[in-house]
Each structure stands twice: as C-alpha cells, then as structure tokens.
PDB file of N, CA and C in Angstrom:
ATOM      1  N   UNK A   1      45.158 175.952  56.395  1.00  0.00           N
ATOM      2  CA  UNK A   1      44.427 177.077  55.834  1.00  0.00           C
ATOM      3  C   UNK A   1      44.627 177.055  54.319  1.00  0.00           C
ATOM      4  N   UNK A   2      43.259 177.772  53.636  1.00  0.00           N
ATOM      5  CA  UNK A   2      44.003 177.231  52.085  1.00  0.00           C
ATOM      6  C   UNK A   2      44.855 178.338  51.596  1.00  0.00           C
ATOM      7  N   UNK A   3      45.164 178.178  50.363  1.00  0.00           N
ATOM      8  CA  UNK A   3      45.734 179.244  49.852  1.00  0.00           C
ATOM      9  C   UNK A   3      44.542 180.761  49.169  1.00  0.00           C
ATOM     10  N   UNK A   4      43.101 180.172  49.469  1.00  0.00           N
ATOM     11  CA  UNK A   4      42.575 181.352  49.258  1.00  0.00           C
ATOM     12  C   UNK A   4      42.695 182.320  50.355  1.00  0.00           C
ATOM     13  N   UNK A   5      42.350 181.630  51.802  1.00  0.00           N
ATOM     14  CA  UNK A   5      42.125 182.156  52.731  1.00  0.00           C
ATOM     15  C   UNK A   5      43.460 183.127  53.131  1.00  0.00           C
ATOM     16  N   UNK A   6      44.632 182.499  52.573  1.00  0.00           N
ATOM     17  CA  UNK A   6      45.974 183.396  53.349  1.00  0.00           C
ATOM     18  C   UNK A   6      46.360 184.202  52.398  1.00  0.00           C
ATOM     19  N   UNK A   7      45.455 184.473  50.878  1.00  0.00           N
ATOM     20  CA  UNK A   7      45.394 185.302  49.719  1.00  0.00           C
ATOM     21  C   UNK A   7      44.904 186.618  50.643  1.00  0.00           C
ATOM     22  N   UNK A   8      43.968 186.114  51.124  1.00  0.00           N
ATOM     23  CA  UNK A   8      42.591 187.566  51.852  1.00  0.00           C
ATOM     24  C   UNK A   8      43.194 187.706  52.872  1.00  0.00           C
ATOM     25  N   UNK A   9      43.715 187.139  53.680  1.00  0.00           N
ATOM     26  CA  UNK A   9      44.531 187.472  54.765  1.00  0.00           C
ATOM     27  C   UNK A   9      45.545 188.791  55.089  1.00  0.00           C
ATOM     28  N   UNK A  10      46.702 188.325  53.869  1.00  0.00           N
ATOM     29  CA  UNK A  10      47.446 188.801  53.342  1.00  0.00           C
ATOM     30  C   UNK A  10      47.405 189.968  52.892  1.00  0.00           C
ATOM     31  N   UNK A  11      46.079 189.638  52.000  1.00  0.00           N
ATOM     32  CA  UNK A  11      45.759 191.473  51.491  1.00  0.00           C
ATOM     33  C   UNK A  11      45.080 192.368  52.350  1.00  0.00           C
ATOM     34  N   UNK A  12      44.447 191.434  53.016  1.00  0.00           N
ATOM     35  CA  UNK A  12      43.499 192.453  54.665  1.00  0.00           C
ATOM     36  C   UNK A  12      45.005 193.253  55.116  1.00  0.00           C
ATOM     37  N   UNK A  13      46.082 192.333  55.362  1.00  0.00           N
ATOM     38  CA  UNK A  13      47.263 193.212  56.299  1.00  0.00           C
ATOM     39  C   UNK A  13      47.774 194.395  55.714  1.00  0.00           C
ATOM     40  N   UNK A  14      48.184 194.164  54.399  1.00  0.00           N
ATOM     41  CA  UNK A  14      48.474 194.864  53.465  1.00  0.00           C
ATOM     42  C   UNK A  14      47.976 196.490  53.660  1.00  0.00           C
ATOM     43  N   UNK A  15      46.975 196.339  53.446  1.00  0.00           N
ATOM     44  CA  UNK A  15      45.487 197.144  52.649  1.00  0.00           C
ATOM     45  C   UNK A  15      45.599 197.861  54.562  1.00  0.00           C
ATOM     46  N   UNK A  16      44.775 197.267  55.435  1.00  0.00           N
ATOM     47  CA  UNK A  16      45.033 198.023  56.927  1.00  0.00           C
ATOM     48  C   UNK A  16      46.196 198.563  57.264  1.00  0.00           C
ATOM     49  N   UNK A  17      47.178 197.033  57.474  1.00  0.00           N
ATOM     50  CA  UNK A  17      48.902 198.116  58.145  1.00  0.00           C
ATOM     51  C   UNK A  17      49.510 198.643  57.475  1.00  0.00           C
ATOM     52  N   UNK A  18      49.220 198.422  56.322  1.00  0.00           N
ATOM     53  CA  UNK A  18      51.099 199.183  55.599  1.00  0.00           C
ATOM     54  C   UNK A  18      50.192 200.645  54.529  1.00  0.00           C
ATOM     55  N   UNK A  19      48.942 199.895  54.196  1.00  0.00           N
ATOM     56  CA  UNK A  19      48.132 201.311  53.505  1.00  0.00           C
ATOM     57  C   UNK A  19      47.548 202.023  54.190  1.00  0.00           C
ATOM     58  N   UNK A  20      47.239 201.706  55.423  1.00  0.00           N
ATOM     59  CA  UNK A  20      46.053 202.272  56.309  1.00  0.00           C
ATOM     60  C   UNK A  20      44.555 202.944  55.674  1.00  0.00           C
ATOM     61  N   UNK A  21      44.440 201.623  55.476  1.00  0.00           N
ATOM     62  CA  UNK A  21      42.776 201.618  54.435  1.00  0.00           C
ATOM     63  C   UNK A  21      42.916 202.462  53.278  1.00  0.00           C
ATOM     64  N   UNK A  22      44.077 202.891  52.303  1.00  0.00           N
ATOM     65  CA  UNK A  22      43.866 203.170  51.339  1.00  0.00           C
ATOM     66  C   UNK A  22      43.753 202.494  50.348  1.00  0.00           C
ATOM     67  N   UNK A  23      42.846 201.962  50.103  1.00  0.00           N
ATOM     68  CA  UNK A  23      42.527 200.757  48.665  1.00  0.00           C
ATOM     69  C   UNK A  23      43.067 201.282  47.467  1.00  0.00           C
ATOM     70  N   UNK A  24      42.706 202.866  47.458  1.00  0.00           N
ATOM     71  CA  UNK A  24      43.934 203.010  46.022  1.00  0.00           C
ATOM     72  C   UNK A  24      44.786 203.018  45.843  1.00  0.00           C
ATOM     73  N   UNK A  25      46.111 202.672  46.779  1.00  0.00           N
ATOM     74  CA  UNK A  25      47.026 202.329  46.132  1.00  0.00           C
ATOM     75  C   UNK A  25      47.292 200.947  47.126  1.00  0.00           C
ATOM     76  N   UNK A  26      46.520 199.981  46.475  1.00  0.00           N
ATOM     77  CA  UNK A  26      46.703 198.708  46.852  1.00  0.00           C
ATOM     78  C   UNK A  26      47.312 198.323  45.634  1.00  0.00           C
ATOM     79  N   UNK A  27      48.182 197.247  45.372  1.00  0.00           N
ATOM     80  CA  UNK A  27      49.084 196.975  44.167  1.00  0.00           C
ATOM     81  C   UNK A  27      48.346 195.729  44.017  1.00  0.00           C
ATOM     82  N   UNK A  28      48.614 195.252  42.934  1.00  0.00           N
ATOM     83  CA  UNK A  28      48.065 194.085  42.179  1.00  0.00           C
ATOM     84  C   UNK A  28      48.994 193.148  42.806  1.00  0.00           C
ATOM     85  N   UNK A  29      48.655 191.930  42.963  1.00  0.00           N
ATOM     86  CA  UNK A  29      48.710 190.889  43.517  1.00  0.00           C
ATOM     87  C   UNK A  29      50.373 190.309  43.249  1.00  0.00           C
ATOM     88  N   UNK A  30      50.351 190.529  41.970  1.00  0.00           N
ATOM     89  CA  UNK A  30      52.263 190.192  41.255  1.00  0.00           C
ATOM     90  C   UNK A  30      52.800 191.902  41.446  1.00  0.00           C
ATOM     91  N   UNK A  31      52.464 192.574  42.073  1.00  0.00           N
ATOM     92  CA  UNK A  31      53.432 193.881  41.853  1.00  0.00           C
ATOM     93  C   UNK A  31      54.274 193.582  43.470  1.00  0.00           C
ATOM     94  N   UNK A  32      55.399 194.409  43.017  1.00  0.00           N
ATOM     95  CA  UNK A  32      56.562 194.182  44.519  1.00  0.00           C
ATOM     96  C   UNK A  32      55.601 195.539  45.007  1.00  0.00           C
ATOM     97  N   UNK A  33      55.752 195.087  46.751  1.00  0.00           N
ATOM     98  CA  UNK A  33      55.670 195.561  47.433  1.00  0.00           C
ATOM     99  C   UNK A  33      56.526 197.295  47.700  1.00  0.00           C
ATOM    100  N   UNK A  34      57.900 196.896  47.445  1.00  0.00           N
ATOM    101  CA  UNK A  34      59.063 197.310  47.806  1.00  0.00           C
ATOM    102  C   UNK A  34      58.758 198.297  46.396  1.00  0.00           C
ATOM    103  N   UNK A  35      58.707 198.596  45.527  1.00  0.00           N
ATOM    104  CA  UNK A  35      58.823 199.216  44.328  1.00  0.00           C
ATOM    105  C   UNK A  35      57.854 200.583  44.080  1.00  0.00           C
ATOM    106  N   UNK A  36      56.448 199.372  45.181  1.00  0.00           N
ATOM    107  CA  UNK A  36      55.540 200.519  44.638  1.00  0.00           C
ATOM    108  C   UNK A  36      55.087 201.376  46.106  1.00  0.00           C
ATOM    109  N   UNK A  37      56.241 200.889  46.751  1.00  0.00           N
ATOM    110  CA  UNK A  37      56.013 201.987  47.711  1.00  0.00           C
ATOM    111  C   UNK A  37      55.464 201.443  48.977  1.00  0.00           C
ATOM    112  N   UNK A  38      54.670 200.830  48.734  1.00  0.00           N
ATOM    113  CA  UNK A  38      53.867 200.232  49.925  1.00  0.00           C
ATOM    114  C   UNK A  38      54.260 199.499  51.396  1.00  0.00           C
ATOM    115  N   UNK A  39      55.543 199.258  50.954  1.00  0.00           N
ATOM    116  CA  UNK A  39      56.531 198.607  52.262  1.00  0.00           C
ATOM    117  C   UNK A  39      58.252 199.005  52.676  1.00  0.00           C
ATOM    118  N   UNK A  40      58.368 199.110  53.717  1.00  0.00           N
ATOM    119  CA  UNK A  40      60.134 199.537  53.468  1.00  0.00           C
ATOM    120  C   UNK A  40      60.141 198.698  54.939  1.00  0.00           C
ATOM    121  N   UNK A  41      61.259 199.050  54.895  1.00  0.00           N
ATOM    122  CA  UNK A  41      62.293 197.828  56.307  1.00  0.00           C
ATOM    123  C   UNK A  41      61.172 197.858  57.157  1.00  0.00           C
ATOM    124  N   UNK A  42      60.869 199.025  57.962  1.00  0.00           N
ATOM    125  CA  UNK A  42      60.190 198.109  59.459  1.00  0.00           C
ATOM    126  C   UNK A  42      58.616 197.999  58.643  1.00  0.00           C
ATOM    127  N   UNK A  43      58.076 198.615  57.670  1.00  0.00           N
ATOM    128  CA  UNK A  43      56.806 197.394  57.242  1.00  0.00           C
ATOM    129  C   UNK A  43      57.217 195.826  57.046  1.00  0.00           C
ATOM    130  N   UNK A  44      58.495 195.944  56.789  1.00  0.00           N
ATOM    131  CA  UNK A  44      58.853 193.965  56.536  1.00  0.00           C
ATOM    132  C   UNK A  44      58.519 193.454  57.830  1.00  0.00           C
ATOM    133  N   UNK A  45      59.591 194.283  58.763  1.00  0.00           N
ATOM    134  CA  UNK A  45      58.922 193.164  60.111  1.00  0.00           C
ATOM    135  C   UNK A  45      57.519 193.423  60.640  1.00  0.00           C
ATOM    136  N   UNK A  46      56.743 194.132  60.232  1.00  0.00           N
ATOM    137  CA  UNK A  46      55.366 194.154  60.677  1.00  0.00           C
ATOM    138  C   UNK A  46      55.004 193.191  60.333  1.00  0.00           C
ATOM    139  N   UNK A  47      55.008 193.066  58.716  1.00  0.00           N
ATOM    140  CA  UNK A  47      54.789 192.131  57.761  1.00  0.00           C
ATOM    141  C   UNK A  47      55.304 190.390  58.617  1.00  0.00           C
ATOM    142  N   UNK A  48      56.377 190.316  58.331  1.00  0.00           N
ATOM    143  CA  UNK A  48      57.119 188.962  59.354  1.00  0.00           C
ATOM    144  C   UNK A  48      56.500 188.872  60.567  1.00  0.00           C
ATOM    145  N   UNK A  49      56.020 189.851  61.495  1.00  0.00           N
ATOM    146  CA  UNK A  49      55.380 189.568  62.573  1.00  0.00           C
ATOM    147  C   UNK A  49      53.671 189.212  62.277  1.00  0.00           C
ATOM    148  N   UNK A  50      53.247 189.517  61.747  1.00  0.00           N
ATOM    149  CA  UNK A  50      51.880 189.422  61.316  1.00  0.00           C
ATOM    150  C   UNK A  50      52.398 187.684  61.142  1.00  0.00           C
ATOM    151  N   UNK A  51      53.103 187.750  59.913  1.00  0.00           N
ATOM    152  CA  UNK A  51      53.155 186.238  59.212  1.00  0.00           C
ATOM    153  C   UNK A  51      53.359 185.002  60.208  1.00  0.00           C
ATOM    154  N   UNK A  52      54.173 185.641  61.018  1.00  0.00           N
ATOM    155  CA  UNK A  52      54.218 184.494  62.250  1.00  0.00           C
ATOM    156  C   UNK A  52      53.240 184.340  63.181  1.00  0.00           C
ATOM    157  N   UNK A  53      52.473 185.297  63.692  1.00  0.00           N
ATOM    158  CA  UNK A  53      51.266 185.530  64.431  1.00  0.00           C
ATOM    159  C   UNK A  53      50.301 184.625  63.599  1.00  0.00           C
ATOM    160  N   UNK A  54      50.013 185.246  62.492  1.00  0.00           N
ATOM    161  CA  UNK A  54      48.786 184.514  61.683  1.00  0.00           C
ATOM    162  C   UNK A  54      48.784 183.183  61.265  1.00  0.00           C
ATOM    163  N   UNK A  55      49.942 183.074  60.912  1.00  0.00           N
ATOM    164  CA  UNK A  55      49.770 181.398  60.118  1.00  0.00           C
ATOM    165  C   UNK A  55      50.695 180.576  60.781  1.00  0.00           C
ATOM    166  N   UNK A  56      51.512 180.985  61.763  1.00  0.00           N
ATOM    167  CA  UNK A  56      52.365 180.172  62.933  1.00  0.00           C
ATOM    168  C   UNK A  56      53.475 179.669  61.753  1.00  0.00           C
ATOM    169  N   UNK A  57      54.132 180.236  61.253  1.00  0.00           N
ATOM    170  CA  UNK A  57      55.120 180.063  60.754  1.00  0.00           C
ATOM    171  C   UNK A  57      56.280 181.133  61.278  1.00  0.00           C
ATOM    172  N   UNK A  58      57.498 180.252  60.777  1.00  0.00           N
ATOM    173  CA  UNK A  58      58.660 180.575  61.695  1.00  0.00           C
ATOM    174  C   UNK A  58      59.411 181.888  60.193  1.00  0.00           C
ATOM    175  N   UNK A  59      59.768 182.626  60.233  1.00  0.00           N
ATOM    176  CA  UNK A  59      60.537 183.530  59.148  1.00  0.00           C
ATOM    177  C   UNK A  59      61.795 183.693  59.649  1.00  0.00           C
ATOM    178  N   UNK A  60      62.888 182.672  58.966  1.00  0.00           N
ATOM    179  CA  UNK A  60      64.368 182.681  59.351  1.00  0.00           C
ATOM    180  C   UNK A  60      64.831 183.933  58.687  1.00  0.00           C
ATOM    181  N   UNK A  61      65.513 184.667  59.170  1.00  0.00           N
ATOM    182  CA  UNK A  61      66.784 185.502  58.834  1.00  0.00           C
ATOM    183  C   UNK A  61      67.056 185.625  57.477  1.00  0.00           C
ATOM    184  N   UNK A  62      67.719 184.216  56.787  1.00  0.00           N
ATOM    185  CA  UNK A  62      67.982 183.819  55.460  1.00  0.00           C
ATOM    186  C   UNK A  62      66.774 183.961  54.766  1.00  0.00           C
ATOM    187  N   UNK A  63      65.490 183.631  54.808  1.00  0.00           N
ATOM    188  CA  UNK A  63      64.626 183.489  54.277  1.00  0.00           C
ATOM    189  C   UNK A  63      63.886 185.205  53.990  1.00  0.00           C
ATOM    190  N   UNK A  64      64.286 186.361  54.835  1.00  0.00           N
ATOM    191  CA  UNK A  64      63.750 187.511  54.362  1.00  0.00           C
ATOM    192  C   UNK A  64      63.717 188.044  53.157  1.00  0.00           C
ATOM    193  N   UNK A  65      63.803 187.706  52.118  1.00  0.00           N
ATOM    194  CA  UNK A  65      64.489 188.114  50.729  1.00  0.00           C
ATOM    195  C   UNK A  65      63.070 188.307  49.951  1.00  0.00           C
ATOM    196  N   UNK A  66      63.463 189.321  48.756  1.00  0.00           N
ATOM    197  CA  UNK A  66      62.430 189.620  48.035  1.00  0.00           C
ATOM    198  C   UNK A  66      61.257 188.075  47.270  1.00  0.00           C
ATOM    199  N   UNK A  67      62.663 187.480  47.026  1.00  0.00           N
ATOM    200  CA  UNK A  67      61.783 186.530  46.424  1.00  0.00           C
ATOM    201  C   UNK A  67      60.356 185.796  47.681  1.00  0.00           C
ATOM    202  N   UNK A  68      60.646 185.598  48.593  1.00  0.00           N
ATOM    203  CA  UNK A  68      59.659 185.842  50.064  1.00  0.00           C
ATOM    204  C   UNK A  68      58.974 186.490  49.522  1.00  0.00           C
ATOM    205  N   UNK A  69      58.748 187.713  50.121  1.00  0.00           N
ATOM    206  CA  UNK A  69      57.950 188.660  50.791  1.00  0.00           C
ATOM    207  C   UNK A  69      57.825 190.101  50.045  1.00  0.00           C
ATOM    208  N   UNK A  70      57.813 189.983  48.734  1.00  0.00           N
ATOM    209  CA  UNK A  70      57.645 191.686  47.868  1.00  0.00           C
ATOM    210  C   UNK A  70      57.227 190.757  46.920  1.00  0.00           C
ATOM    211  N   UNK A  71      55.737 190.774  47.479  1.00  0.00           N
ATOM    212  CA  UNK A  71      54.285 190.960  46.428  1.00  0.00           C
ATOM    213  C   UNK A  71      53.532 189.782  47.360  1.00  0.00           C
ATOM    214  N   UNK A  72      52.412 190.324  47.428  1.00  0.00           N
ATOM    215  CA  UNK A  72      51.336 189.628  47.726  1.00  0.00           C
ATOM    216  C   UNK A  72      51.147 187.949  46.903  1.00  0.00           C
ATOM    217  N   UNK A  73      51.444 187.789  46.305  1.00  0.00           N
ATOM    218  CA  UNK A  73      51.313 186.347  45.503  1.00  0.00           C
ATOM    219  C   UNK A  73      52.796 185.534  46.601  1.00  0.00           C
ATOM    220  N   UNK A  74      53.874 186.271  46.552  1.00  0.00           N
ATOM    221  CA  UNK A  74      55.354 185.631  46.590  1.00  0.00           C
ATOM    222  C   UNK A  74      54.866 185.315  48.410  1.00  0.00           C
ATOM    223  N   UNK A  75      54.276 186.286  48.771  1.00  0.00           N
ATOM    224  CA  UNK A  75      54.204 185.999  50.484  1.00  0.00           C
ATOM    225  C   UNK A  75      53.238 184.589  50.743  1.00  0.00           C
ATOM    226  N   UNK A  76      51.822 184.658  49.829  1.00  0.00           N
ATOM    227  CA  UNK A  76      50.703 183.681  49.957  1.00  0.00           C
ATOM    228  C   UNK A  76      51.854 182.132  49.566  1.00  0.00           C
ATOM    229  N   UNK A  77      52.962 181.690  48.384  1.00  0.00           N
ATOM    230  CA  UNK A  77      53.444 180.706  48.148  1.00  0.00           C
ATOM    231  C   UNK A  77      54.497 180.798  48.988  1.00  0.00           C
ATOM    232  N   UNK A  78      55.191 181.806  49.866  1.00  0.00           N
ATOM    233  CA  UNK A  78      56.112 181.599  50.617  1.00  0.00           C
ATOM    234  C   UNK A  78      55.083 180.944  51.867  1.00  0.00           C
ATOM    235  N   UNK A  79      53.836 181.017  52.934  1.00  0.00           N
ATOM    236  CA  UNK A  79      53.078 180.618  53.615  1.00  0.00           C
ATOM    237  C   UNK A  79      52.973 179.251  53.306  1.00  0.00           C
ATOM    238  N   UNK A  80      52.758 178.843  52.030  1.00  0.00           N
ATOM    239  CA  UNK A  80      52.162 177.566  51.646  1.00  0.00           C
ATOM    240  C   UNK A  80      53.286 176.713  52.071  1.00  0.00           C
ATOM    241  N   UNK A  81      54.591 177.103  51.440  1.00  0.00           N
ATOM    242  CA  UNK A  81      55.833 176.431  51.527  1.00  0.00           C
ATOM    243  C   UNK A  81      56.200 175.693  52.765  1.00  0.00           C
ATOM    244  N   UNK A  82      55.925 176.970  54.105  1.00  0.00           N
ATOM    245  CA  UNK A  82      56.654 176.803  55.015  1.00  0.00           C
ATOM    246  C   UNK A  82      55.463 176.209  55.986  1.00  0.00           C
ATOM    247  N   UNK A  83      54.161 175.987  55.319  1.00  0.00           N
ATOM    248  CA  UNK A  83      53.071 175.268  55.833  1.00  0.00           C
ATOM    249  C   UNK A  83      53.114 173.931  55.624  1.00  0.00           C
ATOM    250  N   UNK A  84      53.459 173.679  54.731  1.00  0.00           N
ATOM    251  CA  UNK A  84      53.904 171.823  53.790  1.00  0.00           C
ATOM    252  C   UNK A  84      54.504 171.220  54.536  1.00  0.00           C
TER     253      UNK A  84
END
C-alpha cells in the first residue's frame, strides 16, 4: 500500500474513531496526537488495533512509544517501516 493511501487511511481513523466526525479539531498532520487531545490510553489501542487490522502489521509492546504513534505523519512512517 503506498504511503499516500495509509496517509488517508490513517486520517479516515483518526477523524471517525477518536473525533467522531469532528473535522474541527482534526490536528495537522505533524501535531501529537496525545497533546492536542485527540487520543489517550485506550484511543492508543483502538489506534494499534485498527493498525494491525488495516495494514497487517504486528505493534510490539516496545514499539508503543510516542515516537510511533502521536501524530498522524509518525504513525503513516511507523506503517511504512514495519511494511519494508
């Protein structure tokens, strides 16, 4: 899948599960997740479950960390990574 497609992906989940269709406060693409509100602990594992559902990637334990998964950009190059 490319990296556009798991860009739109990503932000579809975003934007539905964790905003529930509120587009205004969708965060810009480099903003943390975690900061601006938009995610806390069990949105992560929604988030991790989505990520494994969608793109069949595995999300180790060790690997939950901000640099992962707080911001839409860090999740699309964490996908790519664990797609390679």
């Amino acid at each position: 899948m490319s990296a556009a497609a798991v860009h739109d992906r990503v932000r579809e989940f975003v934007l539905d599960s964790l905003l529930l269709g509120d587009a205004d406060r969708m965060p810009a693409d480099d903003d943390s997740l975690l900061e601006s509100g938009v995610i806390d602990s069990t949105g992560i594992l929604e988030l991790i479950e989505f990520l494994e559902e969608a793109f069949g990637v595995h999300v180790a334990d060790d690997e939950t960390v901000p640099g992962n998964l707080d911001g839409i950009n860090r999740v699309v190059a964490y996908v790519a990574r664990k797609q390679s």
